[in-house]
PDB file of N, CA and C in Angstrom:
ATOM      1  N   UNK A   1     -15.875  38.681  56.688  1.00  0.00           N
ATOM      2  CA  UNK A   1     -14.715  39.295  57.307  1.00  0.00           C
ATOM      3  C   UNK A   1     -14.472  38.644  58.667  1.00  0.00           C
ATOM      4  N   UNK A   2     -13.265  37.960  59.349  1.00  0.00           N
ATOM      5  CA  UNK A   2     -12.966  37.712  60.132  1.00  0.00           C
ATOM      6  C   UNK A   2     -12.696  38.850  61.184  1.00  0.00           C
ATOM      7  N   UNK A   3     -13.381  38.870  62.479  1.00  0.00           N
ATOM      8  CA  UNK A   3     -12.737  39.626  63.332  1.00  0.00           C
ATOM      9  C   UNK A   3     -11.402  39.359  64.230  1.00  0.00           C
ATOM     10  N   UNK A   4     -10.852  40.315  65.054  1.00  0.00           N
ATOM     11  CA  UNK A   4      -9.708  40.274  65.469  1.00  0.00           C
ATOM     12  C   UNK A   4      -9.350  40.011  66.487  1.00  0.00           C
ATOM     13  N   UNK A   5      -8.812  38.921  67.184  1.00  0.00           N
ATOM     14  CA  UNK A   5      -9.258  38.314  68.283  1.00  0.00           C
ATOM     15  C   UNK A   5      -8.114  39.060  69.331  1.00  0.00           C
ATOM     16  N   UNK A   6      -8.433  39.308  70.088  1.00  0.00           N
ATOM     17  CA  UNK A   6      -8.621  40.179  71.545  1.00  0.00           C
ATOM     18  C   UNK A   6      -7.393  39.493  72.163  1.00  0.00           C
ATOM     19  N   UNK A   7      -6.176  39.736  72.658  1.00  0.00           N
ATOM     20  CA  UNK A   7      -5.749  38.911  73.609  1.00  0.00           C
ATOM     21  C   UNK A   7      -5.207  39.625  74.966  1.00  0.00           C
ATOM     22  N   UNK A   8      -5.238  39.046  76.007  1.00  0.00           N
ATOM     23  CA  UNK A   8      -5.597  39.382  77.253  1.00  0.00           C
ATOM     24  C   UNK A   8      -3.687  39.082  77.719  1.00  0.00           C
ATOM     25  N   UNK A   9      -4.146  40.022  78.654  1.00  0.00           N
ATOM     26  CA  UNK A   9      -2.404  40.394  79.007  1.00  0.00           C
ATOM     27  C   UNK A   9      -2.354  40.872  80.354  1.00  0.00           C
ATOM     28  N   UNK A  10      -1.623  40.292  81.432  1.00  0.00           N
ATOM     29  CA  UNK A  10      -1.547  40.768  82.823  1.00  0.00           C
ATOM     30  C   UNK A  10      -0.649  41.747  83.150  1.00  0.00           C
ATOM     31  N   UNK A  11      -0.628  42.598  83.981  1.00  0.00           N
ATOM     32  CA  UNK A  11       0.956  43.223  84.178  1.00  0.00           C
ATOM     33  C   UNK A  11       0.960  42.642  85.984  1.00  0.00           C
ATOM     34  N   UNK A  12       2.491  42.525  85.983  1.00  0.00           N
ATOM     35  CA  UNK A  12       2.534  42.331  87.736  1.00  0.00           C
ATOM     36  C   UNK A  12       3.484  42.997  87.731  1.00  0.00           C
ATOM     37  N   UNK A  13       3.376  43.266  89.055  1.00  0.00           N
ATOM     38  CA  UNK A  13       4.538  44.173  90.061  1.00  0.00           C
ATOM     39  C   UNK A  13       5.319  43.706  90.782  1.00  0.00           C
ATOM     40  N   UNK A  14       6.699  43.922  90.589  1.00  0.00           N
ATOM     41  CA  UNK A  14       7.539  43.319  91.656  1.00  0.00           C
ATOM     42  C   UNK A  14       7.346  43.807  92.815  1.00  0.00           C
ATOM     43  N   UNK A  15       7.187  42.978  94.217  1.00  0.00           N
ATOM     44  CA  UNK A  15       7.472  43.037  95.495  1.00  0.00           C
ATOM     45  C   UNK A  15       7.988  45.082  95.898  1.00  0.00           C
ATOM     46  N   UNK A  16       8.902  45.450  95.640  1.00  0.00           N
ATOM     47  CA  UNK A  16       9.308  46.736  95.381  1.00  0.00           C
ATOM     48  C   UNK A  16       8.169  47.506  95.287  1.00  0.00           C
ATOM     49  N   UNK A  17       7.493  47.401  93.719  1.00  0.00           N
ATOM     50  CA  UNK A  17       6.722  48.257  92.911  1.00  0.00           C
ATOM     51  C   UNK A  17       5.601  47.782  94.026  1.00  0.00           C
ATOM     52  N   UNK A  18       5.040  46.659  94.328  1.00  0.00           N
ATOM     53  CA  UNK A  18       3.332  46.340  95.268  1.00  0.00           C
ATOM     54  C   UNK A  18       3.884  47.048  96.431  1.00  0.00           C
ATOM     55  N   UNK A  19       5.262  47.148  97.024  1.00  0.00           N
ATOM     56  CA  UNK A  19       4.960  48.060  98.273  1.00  0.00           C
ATOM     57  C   UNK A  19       4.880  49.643  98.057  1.00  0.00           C
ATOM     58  N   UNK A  20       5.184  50.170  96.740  1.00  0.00           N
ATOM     59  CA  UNK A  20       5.458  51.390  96.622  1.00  0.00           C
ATOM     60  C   UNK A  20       3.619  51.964  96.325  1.00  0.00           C
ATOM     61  N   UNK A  21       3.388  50.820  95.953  1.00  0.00           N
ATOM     62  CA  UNK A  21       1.602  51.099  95.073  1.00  0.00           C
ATOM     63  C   UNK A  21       1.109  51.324  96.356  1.00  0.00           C
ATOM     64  N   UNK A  22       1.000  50.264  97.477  1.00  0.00           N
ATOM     65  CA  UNK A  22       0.132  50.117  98.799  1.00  0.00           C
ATOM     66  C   UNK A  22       0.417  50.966  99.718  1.00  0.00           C
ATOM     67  N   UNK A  23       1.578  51.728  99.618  1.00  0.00           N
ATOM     68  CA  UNK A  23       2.043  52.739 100.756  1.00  0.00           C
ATOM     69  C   UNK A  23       1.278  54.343  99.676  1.00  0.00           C
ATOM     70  N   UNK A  24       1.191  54.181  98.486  1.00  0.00           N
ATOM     71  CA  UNK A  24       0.876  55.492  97.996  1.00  0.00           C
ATOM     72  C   UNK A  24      -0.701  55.930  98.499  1.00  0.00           C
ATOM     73  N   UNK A  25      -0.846  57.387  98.462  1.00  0.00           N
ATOM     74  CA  UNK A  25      -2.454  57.949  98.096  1.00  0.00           C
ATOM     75  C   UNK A  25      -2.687  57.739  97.606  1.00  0.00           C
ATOM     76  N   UNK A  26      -4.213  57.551  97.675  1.00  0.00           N
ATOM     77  CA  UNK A  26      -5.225  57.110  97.116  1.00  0.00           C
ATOM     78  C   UNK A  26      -5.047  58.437  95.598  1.00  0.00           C
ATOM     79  N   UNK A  27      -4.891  59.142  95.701  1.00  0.00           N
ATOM     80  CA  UNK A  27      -5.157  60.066  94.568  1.00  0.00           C
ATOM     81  C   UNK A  27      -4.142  59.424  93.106  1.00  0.00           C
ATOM     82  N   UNK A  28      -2.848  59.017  94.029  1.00  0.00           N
ATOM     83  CA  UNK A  28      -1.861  58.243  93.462  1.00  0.00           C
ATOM     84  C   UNK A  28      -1.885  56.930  92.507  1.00  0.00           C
ATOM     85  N   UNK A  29      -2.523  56.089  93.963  1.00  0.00           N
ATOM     86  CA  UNK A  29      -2.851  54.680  93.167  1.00  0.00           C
ATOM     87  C   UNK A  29      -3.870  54.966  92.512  1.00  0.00           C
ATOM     88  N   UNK A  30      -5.055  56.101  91.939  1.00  0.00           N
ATOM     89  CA  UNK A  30      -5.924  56.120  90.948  1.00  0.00           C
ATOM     90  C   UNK A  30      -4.958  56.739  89.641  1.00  0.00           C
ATOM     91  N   UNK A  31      -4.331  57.303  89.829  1.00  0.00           N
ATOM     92  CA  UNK A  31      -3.418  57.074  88.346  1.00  0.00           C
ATOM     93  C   UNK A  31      -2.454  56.285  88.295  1.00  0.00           C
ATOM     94  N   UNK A  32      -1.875  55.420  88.974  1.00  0.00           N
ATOM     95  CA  UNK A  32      -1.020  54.806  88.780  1.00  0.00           C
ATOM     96  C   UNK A  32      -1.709  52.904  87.901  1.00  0.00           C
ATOM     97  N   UNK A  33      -3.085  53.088  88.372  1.00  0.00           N
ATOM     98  CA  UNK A  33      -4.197  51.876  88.337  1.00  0.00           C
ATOM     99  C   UNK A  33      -4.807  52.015  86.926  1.00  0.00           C
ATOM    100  N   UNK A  34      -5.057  53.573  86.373  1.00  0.00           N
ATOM    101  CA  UNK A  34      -5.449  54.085  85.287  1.00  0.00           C
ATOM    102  C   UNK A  34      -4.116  53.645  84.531  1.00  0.00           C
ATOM    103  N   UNK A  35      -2.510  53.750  84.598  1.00  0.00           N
ATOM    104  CA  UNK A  35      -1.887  53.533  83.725  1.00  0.00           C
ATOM    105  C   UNK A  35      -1.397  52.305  83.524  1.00  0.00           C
ATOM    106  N   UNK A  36      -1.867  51.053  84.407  1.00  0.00           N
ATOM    107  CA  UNK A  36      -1.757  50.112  84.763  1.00  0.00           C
ATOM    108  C   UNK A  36      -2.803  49.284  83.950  1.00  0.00           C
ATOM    109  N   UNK A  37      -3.841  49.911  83.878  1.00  0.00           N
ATOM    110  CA  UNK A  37      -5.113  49.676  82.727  1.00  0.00           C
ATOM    111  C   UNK A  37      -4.635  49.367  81.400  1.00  0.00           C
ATOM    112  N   UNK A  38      -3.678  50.852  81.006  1.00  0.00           N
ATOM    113  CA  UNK A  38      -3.688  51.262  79.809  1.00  0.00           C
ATOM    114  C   UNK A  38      -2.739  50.084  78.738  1.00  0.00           C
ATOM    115  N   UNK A  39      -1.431  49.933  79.676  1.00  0.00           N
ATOM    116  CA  UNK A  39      -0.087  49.136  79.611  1.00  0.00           C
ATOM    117  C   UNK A  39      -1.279  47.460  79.519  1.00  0.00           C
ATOM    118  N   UNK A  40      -2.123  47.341  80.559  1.00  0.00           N
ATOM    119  CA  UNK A  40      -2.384  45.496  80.054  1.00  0.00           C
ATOM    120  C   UNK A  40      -3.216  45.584  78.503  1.00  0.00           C
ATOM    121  N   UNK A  41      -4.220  46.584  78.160  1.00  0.00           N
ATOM    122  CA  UNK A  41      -4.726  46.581  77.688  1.00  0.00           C
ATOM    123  C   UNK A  41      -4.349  47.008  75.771  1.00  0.00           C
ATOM    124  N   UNK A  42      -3.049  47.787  76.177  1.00  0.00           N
ATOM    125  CA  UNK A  42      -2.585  47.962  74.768  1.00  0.00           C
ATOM    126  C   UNK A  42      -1.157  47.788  75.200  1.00  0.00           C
ATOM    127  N   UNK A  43      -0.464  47.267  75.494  1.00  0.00           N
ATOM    128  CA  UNK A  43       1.235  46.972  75.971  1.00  0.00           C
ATOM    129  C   UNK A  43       1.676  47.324  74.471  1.00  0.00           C
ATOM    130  N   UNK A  44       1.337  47.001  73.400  1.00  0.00           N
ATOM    131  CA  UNK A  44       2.291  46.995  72.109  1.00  0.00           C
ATOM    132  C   UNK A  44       2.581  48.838  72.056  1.00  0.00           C
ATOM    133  N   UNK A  45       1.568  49.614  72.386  1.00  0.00           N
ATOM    134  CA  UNK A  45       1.728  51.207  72.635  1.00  0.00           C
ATOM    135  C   UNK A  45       2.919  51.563  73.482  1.00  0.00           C
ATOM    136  N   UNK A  46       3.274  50.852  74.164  1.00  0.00           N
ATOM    137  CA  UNK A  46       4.568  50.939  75.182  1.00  0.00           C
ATOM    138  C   UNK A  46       5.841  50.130  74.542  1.00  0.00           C
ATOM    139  N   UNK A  47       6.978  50.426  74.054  1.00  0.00           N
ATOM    140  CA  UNK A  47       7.977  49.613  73.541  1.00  0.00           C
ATOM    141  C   UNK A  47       8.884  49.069  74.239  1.00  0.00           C
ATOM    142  N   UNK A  48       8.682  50.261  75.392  1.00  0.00           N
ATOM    143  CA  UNK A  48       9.905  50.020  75.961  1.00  0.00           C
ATOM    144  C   UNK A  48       9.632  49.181  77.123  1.00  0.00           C
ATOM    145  N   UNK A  49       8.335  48.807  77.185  1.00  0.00           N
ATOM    146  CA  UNK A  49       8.295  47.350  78.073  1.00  0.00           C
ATOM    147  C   UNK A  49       8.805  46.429  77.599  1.00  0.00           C
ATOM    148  N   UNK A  50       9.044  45.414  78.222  1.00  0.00           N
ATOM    149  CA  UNK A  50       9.292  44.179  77.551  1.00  0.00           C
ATOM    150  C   UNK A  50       8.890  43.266  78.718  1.00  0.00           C
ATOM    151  N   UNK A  51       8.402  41.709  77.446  1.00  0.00           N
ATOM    152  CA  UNK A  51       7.455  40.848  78.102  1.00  0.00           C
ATOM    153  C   UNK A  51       8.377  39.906  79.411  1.00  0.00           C
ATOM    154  N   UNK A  52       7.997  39.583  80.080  1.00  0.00           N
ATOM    155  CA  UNK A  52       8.274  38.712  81.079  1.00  0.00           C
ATOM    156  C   UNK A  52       9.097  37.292  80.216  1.00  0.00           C
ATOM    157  N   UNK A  53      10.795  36.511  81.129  1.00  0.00           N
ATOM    158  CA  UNK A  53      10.412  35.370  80.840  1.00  0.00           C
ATOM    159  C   UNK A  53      10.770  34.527  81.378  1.00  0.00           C
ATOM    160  N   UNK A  54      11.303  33.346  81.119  1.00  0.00           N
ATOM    161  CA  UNK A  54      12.290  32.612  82.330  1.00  0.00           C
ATOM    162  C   UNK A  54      11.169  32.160  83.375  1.00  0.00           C
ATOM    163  N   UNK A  55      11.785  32.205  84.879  1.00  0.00           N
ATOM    164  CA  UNK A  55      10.914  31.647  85.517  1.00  0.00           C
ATOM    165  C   UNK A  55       9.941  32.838  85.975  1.00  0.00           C
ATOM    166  N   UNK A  56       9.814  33.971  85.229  1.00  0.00           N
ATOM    167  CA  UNK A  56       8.543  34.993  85.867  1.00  0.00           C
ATOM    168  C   UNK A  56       7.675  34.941  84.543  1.00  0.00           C
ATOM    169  N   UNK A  57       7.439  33.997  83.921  1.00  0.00           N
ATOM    170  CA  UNK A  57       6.223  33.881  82.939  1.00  0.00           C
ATOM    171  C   UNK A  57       5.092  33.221  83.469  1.00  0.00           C
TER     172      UNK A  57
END
């Protein structure tokens, strides 16, 4: 049986979103970091993302 190979996925934040993260509480950026986890790690669970492209790939 072949296993299923893993692929690795970044999320970034626009300028906007990194100042909104760095100005939040700490209580904040621990869920906001937890859902930030969740989105690189299973993105296909989220639809309504969509991937990066153009010159932000």
């Amino acid at each position: 049986m072949i296993g299923k190979a893993e692929m690795t996925y970044k999320v970034r934040l626009t300028a906007k979103a990194n100042k909104v993260y760095s100005e939040a509480d700490s209580i904040l950026k621990k869920k906001i970091a937890k859902c930030l986890k969740l989105l690189q790690e299973t993105p296909k669970n989220y639809p309504q993302i969509k991937a990066l492209k153009g010159e932000f790939v």
